[in-house]
C-alpha atoms as a PDB file:
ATOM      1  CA  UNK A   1      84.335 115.697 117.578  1.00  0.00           C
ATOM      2  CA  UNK A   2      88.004 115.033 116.839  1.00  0.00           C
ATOM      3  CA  UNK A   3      88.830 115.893 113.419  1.00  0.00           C
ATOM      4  CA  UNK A   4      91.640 114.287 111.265  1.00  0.00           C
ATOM      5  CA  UNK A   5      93.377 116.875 108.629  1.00  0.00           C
ATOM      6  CA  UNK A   6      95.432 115.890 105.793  1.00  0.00           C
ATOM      7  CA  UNK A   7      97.600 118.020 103.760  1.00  0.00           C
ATOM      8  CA  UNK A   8     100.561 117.038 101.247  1.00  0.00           C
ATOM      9  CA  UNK A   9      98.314 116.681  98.422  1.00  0.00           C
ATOM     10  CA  UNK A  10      99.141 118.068  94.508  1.00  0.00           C
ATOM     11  CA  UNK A  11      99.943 117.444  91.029  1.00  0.00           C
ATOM     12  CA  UNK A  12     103.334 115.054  90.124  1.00  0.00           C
ATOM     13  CA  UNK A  13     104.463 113.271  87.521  1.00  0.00           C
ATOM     14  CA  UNK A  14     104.428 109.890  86.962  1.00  0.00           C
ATOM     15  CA  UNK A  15     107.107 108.435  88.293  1.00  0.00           C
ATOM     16  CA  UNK A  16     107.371 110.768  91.063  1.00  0.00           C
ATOM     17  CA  UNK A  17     106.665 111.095  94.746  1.00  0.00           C
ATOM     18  CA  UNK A  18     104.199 112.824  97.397  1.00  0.00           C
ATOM     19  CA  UNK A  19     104.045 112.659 101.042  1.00  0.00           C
ATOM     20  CA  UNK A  20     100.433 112.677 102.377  1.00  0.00           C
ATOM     21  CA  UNK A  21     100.230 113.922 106.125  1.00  0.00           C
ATOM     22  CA  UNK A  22      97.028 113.171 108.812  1.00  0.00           C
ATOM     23  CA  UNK A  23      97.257 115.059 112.026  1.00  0.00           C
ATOM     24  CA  UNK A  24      94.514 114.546 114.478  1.00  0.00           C
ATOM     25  CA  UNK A  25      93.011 118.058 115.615  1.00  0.00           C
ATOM     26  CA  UNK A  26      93.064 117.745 119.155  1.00  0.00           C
ATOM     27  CA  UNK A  27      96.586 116.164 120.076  1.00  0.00           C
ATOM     28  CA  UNK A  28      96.924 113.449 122.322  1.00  0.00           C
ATOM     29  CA  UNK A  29      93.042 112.867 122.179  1.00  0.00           C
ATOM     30  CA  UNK A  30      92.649 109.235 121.652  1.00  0.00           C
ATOM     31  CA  UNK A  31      91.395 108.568 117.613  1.00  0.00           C
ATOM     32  CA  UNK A  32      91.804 104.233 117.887  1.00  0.00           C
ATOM     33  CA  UNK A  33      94.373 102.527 116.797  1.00  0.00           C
ATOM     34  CA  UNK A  34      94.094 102.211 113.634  1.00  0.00           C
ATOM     35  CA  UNK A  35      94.865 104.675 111.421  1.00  0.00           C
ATOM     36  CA  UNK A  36      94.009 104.360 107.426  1.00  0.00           C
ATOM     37  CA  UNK A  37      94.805 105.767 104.369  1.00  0.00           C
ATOM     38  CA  UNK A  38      91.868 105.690 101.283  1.00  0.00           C
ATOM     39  CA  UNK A  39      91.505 106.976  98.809  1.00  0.00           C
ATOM     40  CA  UNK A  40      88.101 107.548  95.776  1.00  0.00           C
ATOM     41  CA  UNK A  41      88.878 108.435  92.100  1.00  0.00           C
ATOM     42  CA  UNK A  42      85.925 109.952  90.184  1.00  0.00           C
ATOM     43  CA  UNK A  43      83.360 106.880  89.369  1.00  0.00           C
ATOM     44  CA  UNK A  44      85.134 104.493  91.636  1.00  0.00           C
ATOM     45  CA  UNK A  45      84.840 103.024  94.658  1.00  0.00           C
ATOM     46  CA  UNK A  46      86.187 104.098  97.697  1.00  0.00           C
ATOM     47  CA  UNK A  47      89.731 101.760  97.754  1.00  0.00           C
ATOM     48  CA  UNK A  48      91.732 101.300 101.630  1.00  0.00           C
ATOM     49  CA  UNK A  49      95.834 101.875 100.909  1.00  0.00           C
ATOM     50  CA  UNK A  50      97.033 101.396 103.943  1.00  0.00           C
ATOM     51  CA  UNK A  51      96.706 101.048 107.425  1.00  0.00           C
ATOM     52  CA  UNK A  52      98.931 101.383 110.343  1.00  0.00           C
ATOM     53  CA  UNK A  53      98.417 100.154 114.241  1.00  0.00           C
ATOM     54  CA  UNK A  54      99.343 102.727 116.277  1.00  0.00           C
ATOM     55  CA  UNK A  55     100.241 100.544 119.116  1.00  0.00           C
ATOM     56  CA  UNK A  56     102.834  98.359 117.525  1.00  0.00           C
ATOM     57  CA  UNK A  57     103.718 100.123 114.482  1.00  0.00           C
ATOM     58  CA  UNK A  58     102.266  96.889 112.461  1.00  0.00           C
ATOM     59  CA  UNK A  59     101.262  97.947 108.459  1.00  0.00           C
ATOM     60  CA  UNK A  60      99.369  96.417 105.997  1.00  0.00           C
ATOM     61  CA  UNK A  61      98.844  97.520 102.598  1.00  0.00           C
ATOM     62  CA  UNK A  62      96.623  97.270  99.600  1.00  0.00           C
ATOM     63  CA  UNK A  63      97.968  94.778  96.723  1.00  0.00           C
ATOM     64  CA  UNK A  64      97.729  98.144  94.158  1.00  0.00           C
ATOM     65  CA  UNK A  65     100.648  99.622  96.648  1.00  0.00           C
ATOM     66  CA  UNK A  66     102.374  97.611  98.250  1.00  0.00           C
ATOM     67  CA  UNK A  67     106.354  98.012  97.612  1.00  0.00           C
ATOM     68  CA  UNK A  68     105.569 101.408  96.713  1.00  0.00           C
ATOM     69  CA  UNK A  69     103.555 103.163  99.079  1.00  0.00           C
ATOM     70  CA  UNK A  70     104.653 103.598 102.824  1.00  0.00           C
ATOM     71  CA  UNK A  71     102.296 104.274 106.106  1.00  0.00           C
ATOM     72  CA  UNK A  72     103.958 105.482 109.493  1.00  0.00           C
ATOM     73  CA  UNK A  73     103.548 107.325 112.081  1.00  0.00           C
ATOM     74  CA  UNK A  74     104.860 110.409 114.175  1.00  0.00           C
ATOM     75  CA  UNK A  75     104.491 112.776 117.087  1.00  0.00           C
ATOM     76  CA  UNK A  76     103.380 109.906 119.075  1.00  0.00           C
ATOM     77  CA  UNK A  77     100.479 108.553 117.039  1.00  0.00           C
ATOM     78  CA  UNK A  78      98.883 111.788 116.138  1.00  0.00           C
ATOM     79  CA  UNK A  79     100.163 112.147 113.027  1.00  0.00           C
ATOM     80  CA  UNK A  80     100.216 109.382 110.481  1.00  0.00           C
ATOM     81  CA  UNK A  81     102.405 109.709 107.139  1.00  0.00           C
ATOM     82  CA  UNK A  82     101.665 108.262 104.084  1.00  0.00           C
ATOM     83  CA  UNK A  83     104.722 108.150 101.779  1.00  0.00           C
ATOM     84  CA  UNK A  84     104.187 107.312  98.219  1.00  0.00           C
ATOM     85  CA  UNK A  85     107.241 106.517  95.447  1.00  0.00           C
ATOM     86  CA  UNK A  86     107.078 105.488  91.928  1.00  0.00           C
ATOM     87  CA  UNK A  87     103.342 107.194  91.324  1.00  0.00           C
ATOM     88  CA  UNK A  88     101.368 105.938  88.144  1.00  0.00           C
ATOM     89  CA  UNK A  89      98.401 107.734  86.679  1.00  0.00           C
ATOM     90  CA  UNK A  90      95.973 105.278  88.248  1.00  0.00           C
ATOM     91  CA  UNK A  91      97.124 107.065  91.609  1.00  0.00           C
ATOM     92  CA  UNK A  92      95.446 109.663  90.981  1.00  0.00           C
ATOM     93  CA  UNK A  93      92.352 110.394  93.533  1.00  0.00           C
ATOM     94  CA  UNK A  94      90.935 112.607  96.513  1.00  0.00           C
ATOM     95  CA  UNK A  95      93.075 110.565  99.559  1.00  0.00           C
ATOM     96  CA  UNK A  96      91.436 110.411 102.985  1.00  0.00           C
ATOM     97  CA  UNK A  97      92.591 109.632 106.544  1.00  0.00           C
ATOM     98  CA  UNK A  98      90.839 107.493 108.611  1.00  0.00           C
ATOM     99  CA  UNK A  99      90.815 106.709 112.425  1.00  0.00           C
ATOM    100  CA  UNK A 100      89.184 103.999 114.577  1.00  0.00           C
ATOM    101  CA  UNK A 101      88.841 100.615 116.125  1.00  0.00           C
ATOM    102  CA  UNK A 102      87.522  98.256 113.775  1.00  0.00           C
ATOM    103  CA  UNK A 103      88.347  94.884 115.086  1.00  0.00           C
ATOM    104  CA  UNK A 104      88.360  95.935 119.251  1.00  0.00           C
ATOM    105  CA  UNK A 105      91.289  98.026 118.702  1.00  0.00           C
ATOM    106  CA  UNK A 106      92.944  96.231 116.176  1.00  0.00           C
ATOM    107  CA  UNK A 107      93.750  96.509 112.686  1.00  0.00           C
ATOM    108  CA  UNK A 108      93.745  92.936 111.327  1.00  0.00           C
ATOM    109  CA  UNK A 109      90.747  90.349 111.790  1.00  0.00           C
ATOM    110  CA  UNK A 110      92.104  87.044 111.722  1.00  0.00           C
ATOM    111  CA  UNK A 111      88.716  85.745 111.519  1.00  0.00           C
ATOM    112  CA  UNK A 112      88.062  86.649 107.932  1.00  0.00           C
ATOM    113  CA  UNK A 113      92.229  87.289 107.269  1.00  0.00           C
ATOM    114  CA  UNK A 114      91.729  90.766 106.007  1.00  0.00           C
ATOM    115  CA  UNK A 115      93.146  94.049 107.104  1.00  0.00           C
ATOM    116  CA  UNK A 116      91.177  97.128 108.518  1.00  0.00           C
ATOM    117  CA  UNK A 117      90.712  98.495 104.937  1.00  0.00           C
ATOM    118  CA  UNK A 118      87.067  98.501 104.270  1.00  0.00           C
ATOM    119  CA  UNK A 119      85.570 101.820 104.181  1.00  0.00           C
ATOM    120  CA  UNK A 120      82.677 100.213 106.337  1.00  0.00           C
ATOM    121  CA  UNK A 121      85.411  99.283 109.054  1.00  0.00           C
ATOM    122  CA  UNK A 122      85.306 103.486 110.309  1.00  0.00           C
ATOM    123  CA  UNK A 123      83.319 106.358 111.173  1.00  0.00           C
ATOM    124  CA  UNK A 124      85.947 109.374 111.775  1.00  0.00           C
ATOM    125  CA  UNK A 125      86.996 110.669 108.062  1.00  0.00           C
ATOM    126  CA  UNK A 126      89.373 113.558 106.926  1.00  0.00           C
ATOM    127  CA  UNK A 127      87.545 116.183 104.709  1.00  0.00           C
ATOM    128  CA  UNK A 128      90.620 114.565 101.920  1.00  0.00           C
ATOM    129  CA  UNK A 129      93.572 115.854 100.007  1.00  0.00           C
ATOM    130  CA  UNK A 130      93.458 115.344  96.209  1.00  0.00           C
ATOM    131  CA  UNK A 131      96.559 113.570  94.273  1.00  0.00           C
ATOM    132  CA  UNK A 132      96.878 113.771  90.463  1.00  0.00           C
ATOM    133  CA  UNK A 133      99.275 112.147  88.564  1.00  0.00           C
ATOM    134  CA  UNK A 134      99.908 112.626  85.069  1.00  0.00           C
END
């Protein structure tokens, strides 16, 4: 079983910035390609930030985010960066990394127009990294 690890997690002020990283435990073993950022505050539902397709580099983001938050990718796919500016409280939550193919290996379904940012759309989850911001 291929494990994803993230790391980059902490304590920042508002305002400030952290850079979440997901590395996939065996390199070069194929995860999908899709790669996803989510994260869960305490009493909350699970929320998908971002996603990126590994094959083209294509992102999509949640509205909560977007502008502000930043999802790429490194080390040719098997690491997956989630840069986030301008942090508010509301931030604050255990982040996970995701992996998989939810729509046959891609990360949009233009059926239903919606991203691959339901927690339903994967199996393969990072143990998390937690984020505070006060």
């Amino acid at each position: 079983h291929v494990q994803l690890v993230e790391s980059g997690g902490g304590s920042v002020q508002a305002g400030g910035s952290l850079k979440l990283t997901c590395s996939v435990s065996s390199p070069y073993t194929y995860v999908g390609q899709c790669m996803a950022w989510f994260r869960q505050a305490p009493g909350k539902e699970r929320e998908g930030v971002a996603v990126i397709y590994t094959g083209a580099g294509s992102t999509y983001y949640a509205d909560s985010v977007r502008g502000r938050f930043t999802v790429s990718q490194a080390n040719a796919g098997n690491t997956v960066v989630l840069t986030m500016n301008s942090l508010k409280p509301e931030d604050s939550a255990m982040y996970y990394c995701v992996a998989g193919d939810p729509f046959g290996g891609y990360c949009y379904d233009y059926t239903d127009a919606r991203a691959a940012l339901s927690p339903t759309d994967y199996t393969n989850w990072g143990q998390g990294t937690q984020v505070t911001v006060s």
